[in-house]
Protein backbone atom coordinates (compact mmCIF):
# COMPACT_ATOMS: atom_id res chain seq x y z
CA UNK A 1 0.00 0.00 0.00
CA UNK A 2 1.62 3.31 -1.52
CA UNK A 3 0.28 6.97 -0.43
CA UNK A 4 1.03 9.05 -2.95
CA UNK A 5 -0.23 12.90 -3.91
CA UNK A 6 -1.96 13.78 -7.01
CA UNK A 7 -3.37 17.11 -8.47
CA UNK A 8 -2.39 18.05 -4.47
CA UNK A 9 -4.55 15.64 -2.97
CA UNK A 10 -3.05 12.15 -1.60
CA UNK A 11 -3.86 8.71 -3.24
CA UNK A 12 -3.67 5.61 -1.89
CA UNK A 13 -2.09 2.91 -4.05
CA UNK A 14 -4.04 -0.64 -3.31
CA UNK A 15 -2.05 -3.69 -4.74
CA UNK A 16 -3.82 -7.14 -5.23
CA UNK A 17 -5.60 -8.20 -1.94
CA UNK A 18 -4.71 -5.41 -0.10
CA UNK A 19 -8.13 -2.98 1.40
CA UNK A 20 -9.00 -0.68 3.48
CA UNK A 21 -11.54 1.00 5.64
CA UNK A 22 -13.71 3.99 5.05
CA UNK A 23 -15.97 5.35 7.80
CA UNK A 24 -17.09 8.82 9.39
CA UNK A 25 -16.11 9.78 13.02
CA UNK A 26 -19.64 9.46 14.42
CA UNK A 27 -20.16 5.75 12.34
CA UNK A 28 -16.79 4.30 13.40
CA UNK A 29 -18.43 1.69 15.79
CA UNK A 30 -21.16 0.87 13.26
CA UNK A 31 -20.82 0.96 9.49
CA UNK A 32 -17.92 1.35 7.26
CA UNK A 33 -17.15 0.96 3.48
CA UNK A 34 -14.33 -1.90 2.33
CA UNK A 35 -12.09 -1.07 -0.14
CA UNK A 36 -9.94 -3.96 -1.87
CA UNK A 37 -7.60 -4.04 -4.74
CA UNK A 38 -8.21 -6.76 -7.37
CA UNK A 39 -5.66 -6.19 -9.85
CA UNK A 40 -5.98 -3.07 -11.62
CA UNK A 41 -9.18 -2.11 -10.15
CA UNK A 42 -10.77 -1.83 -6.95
CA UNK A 43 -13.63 -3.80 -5.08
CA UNK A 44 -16.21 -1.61 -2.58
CA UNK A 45 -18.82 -3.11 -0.26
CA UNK A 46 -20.26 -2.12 3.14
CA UNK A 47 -23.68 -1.54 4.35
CA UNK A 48 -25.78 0.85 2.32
CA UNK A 49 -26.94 3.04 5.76
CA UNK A 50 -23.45 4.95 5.36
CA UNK A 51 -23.73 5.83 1.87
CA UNK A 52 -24.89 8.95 1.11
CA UNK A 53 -24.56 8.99 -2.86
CA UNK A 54 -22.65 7.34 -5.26
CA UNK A 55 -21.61 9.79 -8.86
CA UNK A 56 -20.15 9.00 -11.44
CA UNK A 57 -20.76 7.64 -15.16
CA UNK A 58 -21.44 4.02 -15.26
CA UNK A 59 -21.06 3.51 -11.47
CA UNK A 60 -24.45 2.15 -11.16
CA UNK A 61 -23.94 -1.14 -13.34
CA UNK A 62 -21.06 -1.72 -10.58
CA UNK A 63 -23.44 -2.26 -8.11
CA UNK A 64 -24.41 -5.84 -7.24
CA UNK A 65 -27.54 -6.29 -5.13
CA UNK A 66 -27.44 -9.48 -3.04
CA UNK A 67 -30.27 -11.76 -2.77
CA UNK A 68 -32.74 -10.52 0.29
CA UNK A 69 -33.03 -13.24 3.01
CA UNK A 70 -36.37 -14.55 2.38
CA UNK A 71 -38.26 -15.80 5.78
CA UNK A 72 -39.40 -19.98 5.47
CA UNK A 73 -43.20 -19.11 5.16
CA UNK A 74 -42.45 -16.63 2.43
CA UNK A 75 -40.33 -19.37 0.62
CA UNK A 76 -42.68 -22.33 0.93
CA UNK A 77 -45.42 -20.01 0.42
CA UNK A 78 -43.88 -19.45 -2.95
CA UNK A 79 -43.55 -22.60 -3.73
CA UNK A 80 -46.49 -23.69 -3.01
CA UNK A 81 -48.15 -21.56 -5.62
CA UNK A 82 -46.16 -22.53 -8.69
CA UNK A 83 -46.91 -26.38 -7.29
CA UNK A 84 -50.74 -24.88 -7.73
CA UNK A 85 -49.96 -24.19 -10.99
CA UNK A 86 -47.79 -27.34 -11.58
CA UNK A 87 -50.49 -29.32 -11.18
CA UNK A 88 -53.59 -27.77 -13.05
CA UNK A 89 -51.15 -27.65 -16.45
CA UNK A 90 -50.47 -30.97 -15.91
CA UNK A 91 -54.10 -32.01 -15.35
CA UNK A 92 -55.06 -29.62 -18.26
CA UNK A 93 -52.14 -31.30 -21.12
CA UNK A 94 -52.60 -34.75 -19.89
CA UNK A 95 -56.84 -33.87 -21.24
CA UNK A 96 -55.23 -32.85 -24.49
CA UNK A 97 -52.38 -35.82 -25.03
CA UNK A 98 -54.76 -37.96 -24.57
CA UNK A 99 -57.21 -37.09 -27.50
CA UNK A 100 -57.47 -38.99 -30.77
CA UNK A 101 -55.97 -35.43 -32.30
CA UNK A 102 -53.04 -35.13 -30.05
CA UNK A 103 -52.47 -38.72 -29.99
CA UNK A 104 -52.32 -38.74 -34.11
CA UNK A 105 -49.56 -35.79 -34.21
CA UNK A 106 -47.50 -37.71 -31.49
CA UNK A 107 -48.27 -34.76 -29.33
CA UNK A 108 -46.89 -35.83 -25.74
CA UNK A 109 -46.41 -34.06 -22.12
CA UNK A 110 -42.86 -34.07 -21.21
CA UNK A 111 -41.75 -33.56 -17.62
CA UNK A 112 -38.07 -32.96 -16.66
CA UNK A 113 -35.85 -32.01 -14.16
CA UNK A 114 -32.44 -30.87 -15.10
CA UNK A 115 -29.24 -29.45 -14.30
CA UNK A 116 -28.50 -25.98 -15.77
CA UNK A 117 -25.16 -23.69 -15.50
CA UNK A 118 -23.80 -19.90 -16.06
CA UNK A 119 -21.24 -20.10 -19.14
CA UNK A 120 -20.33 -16.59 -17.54
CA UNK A 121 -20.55 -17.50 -13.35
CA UNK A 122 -18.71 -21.07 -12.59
CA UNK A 123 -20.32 -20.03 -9.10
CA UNK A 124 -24.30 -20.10 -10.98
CA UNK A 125 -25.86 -23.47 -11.14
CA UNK A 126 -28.53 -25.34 -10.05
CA UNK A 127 -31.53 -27.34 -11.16
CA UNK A 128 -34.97 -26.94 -13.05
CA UNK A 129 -38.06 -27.94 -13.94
CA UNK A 130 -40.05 -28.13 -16.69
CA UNK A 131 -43.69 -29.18 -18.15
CA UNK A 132 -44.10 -29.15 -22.00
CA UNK A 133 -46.12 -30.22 -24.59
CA UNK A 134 -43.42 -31.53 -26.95
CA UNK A 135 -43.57 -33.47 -30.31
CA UNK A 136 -39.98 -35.10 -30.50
CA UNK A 137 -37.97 -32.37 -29.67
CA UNK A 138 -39.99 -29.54 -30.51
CA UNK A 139 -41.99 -27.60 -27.49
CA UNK A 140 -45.58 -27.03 -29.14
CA UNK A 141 -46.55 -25.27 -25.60
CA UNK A 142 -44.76 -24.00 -23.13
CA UNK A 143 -46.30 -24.94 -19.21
CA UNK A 144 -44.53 -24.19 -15.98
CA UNK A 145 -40.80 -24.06 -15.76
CA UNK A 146 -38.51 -22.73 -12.53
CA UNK A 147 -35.39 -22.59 -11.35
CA UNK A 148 -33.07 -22.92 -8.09
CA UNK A 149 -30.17 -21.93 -7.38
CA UNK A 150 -27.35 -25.14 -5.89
CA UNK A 151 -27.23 -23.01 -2.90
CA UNK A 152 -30.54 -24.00 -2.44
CA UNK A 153 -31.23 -27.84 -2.38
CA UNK A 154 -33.34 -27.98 0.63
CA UNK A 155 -35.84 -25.93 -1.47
CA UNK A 156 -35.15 -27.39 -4.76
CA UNK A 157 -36.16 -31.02 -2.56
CA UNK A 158 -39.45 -30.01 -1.83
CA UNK A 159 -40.10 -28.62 -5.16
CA UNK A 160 -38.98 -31.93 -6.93
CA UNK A 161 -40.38 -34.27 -4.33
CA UNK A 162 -43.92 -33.01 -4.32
CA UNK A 163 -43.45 -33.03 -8.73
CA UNK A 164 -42.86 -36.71 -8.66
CA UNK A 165 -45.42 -37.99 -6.26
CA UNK A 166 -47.77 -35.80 -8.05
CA UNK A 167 -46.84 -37.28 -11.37
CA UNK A 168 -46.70 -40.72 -10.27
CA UNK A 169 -50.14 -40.70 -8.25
CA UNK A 170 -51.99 -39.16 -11.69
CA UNK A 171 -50.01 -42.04 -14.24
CA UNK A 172 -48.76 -45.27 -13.03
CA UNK A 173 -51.77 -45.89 -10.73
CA UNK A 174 -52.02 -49.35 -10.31
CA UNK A 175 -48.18 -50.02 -11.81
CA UNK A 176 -45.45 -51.31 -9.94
CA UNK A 177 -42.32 -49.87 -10.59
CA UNK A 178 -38.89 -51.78 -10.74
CA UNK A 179 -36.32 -50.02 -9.19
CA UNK A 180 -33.44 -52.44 -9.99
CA UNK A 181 -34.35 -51.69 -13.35
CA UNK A 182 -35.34 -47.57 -12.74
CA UNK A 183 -32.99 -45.35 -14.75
CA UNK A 184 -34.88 -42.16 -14.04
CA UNK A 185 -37.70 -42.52 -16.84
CA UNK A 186 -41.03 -42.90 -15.65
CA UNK A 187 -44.02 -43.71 -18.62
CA UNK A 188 -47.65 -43.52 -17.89
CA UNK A 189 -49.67 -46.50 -18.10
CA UNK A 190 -51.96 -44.91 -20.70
CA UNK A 191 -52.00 -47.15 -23.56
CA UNK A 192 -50.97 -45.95 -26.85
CA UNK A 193 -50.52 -47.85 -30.39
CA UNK A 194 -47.24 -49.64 -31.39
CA UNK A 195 -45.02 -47.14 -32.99
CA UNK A 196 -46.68 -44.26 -31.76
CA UNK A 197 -45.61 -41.72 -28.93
CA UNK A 198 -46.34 -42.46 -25.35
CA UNK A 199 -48.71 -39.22 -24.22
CA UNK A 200 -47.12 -38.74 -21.03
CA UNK A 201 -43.49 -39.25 -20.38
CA UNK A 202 -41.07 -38.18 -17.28
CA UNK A 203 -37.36 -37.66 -16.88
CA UNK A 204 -35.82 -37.52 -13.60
CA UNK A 205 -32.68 -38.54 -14.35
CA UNK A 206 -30.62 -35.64 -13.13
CA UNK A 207 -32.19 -36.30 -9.86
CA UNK A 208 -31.05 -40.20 -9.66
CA UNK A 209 -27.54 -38.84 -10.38
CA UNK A 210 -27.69 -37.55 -7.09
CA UNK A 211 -26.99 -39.98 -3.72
CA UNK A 212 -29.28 -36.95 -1.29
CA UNK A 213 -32.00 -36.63 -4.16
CA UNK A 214 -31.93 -40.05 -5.07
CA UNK A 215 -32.71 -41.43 -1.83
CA UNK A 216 -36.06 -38.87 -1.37
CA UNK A 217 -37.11 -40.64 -5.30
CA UNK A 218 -36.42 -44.24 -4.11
CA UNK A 219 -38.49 -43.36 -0.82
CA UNK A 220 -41.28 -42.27 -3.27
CA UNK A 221 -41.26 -44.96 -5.48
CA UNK A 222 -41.38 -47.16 -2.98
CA UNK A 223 -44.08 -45.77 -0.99
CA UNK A 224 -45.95 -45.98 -5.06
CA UNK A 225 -45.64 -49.70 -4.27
CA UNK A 226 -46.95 -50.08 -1.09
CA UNK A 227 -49.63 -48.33 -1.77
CA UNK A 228 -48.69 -45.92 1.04
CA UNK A 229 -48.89 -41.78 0.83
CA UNK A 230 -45.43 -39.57 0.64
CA UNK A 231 -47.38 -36.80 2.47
CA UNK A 232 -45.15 -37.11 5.67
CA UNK A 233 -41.69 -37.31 3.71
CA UNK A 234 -42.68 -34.29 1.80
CA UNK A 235 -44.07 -32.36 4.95
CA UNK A 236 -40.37 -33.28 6.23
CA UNK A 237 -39.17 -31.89 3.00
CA UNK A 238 -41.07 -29.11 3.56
CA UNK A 239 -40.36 -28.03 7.41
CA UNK A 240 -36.31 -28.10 6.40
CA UNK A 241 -36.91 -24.94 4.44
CA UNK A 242 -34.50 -22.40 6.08
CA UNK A 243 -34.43 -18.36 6.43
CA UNK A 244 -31.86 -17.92 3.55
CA UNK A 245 -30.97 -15.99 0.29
CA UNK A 246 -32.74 -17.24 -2.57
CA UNK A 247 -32.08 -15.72 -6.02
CA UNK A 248 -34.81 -14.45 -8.32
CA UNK A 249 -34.97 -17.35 -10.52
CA UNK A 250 -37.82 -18.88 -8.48
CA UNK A 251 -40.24 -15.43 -8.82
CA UNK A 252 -39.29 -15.65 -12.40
CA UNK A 253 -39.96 -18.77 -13.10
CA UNK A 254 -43.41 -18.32 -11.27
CA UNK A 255 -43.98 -15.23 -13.30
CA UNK A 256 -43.30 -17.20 -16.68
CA UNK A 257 -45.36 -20.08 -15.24
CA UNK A 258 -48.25 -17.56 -14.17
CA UNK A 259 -48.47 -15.88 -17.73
CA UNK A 260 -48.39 -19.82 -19.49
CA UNK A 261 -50.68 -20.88 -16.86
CA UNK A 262 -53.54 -17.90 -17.81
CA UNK A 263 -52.67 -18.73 -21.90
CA UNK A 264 -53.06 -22.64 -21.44
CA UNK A 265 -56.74 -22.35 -19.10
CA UNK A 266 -57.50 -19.11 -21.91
CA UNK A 267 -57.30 -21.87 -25.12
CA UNK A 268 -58.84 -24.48 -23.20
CA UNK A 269 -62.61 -22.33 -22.00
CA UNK A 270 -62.41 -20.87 -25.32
């Protein structure tokens, strides 16, 4: 750290990983602003409460907002109403694949959970998922889709729990499943004619790649064929929900769900 003076005012000189601290007299025991070289530029962060302004051109697209901490009733309160949504799409495509005119295009509902990554943030990845109708690899109609965030499994765990024994208690009623044999794909029992398209299909194989999720699918499946209800491993599922920072890929995934949701019920009563 160099202190130099320039146009008669002194500079401090930050090299890599060095910082400071920048506070007023009466704020010293409170708040105060870090300063941090990284490289040729400079890192700032502190609480907000301190700041008075910030000037100067482009400064604002510096700024990076961290997630709010969002309470565990406002979380599962959230997710609760996408899984509202969730499950009247699904009711409402699984109507249309199953009529003679879907069936004859090869029209199908496609349910999947993946993995997704930031080619720009190493740090940004997660898992989603998504409910299509889909004709090979084409989406015909977009349903409800969302996203979350690795930090937050315990969320993503009751999302994808409550999917799957939704999913499995509206299409393999009556079907026992083999998990020796389970690879992650789950077909309805609907029956269909040879070389056409099953109407309902599911992919959960990102979730069986996964000992932690893996174990809360097996439990489901299981519980399928028994004949028994999920409700109290879900309810589990749903109490771990933490306080915690939660990106804004869930609200925008509920908004995109919320504006398919109104098209999909719109075509259907018209």
């Amino acid at each position: 750290m160099n202190i130099v003076k320039k146009d008669g005012a002194q500079c401090i000189v930050l090299e890599e990983g060095e910082k400071i601290y920048v506070t007023t007299p009466n704020r010293l025991e409170e708040d105060r602003i870090e300063i941090k070289g990284q490289g040729e530029r400079i890192d700032i962060s502190g609480n907000s409460s301190i700041v008075n302004a910030i000037y100067g051109e482009g400064m604002l697209e510096k700024v990076c907002i961290s997630p709010a901490i969002l309470s565990s009733e406002e979380i599962i309160k959230k997710c609760d109403l996408w899984l509202d949504m969730f499950k009247q799409v699904h009711d409402a495509f699984k109507k249309l694949v199953l009529t003679d005119k879907y069936r004859e295009q090869q029209v199908r509902m496609e349910l999947y959970s993946s993995n997704f990554f930031s080619y720009t943030d190493k740090d940004l990845k997660g898992k989603t998922i998504d409910l299509n109708l889909q004709r090979n690899n084409t989406i015909l109609k977009e349903g409800v889709t969302i996203s979350i965030d690795e930090a937050n499994e315990d969320v993503y765990s009751y999302l994808a729990a409550s999917v799957l024994d939704y999913y499995v208690s509206q299409n393999l009623e009556g079907q026992q499943i083999d998990l020796m044999d389970f690879n992650g794909v789950l077909y309805s029992t609907e029956k269909h004619k040879q070389g056409t398209a099953v109407p309902i299909y599911a992919n959960f194989i990102s979730l069986t790649e996964s000992p932690k999720y893996r174990k809360i699918v097996t439990s489901i499946l299981i519980n399928h064929n028994l004949g028994e209800s999920s409700e109290q491993l879900i309810a589990n599922l749903r109490n771990r929900i933490s306080n915690q920072q939660i990106s804004d890929g869930i609200d925008s995934g509920i908004n995109h769900s919320s504006i398919q949701y109104e098209l999909i019920l719109k075509s259907l009563k018209s």
